[in-house]
Each structure stands twice: as C-alpha cells, then as structure tokens.
N, C-alpha and C. Protein backbone atom coordinates (compact mmCIF):
# COMPACT_ATOMS: atom_id res chain seq x y z
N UNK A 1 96.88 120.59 118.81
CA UNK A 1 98.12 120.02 118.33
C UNK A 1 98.98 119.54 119.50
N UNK A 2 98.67 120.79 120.65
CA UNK A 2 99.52 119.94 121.74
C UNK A 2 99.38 118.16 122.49
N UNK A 3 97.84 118.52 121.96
CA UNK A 3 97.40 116.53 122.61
C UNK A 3 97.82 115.65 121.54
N UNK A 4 97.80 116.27 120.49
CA UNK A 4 98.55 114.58 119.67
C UNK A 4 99.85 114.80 119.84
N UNK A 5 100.46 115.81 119.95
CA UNK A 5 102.04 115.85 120.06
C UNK A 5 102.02 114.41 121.68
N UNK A 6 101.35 114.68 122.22
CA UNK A 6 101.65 114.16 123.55
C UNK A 6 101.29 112.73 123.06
N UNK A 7 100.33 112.59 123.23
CA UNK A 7 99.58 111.33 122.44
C UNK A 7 100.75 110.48 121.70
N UNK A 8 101.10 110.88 120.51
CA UNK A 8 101.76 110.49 119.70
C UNK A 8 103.41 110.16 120.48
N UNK A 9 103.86 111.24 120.90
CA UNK A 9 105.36 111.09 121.41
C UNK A 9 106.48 111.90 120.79
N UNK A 10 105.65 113.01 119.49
CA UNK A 10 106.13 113.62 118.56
C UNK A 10 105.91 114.74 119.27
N UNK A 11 107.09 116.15 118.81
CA UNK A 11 107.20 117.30 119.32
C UNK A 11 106.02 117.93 117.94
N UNK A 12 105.58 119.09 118.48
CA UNK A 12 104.88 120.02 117.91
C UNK A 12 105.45 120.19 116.38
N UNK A 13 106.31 120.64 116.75
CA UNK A 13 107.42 120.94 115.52
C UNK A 13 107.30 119.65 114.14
N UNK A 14 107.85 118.58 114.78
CA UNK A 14 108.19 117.40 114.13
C UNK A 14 106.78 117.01 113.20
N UNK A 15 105.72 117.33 113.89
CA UNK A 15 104.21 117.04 113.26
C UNK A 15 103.65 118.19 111.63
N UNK A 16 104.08 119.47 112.95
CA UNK A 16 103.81 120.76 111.88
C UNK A 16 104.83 120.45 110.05
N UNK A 17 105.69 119.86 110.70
CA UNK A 17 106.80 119.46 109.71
C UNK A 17 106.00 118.73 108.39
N UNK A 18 105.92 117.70 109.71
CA UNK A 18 105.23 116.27 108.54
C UNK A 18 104.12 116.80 107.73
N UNK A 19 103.30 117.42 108.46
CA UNK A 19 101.98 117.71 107.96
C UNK A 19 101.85 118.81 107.08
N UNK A 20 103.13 119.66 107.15
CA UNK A 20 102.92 121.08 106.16
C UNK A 20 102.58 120.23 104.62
N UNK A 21 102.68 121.39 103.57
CA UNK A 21 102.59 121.24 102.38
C UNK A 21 103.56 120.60 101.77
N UNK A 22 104.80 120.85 102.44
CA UNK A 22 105.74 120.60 101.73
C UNK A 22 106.44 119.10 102.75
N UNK A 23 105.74 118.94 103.29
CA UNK A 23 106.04 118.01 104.32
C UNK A 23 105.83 116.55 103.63
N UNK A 24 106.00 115.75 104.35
CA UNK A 24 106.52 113.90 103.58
C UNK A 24 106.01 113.22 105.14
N UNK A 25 104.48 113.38 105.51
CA UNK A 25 104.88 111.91 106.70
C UNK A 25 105.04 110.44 106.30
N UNK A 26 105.89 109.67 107.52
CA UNK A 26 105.87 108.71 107.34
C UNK A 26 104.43 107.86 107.50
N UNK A 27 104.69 106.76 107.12
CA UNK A 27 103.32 105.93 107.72
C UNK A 27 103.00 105.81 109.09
N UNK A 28 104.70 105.28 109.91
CA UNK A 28 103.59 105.40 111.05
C UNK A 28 103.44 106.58 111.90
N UNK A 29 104.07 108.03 111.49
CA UNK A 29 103.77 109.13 111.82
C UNK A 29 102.12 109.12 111.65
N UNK A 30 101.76 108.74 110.72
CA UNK A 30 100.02 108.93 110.28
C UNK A 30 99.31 108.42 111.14
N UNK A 31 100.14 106.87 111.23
CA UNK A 31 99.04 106.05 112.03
C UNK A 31 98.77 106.41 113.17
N UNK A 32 99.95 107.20 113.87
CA UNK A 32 99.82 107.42 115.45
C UNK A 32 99.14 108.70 115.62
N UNK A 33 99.52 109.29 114.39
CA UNK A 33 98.19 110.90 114.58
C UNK A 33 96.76 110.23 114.69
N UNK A 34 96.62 109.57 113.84
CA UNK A 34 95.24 108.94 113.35
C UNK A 34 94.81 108.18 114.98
N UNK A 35 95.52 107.29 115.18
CA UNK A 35 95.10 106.64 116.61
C UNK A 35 94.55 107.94 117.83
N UNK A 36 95.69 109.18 117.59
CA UNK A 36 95.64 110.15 118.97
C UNK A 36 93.91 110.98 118.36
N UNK A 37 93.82 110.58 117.19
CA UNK A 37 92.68 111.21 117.06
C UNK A 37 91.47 110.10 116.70
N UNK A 38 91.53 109.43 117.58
CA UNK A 38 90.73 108.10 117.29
C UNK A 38 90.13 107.31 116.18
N UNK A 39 91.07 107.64 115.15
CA UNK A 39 90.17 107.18 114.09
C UNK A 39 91.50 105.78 113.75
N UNK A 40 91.24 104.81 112.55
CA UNK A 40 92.03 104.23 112.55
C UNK A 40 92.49 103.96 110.33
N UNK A 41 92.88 103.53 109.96
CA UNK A 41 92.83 103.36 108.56
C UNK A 41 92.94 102.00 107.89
N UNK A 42 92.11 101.68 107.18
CA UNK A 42 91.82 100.36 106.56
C UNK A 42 92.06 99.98 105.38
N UNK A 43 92.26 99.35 104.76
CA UNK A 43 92.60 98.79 103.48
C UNK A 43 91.87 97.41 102.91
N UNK A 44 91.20 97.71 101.71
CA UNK A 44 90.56 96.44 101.34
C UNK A 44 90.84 96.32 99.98
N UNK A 45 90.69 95.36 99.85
CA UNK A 45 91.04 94.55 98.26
C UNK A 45 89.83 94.94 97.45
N UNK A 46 90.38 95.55 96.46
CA UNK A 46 89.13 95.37 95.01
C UNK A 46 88.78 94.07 94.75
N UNK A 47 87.37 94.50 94.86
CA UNK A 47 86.75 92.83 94.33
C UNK A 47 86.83 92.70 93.28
C-alpha cells in the first residue's frame, strides 16, 4: 500500500478510505491505483 500511496500521490489513509467498504472512489483515484499497479481500464461499445 505504501508504493501506490507513493506512486499515486495519495496518503495511505486517503486510499484505505476510498477503498474500504464503505468507501466511494473517485474515477481518477482508480485510474491512478490501477496505473501504480500496472494495469489500465478499457471500455468498449456493445456491438
């Protein structure tokens, strides 16, 4: 948790927040976890 906190630019806290159960992340809170963990997220149209 400490490398995406860093990664990201987000405190420990602020993540544990987003990410609890009861937590609400934003989008680009996601996206930048998602980047610090190399993955990325896509979207495609129903054919």
């Amino acid at each position: 948790m400490t490398h995406i906190a860093q990664e990201t630019g987000l405190s420990r806290e602020q993540l544990y927040r987003s990410f609890s159960q009861n937590g609400n992340p934003t989008l680009k809170t996601t996206l930048a976890v998602l980047k610090a963990l190399g993955l990325s997220l896509s979207l495609k149209h129903p054919s």
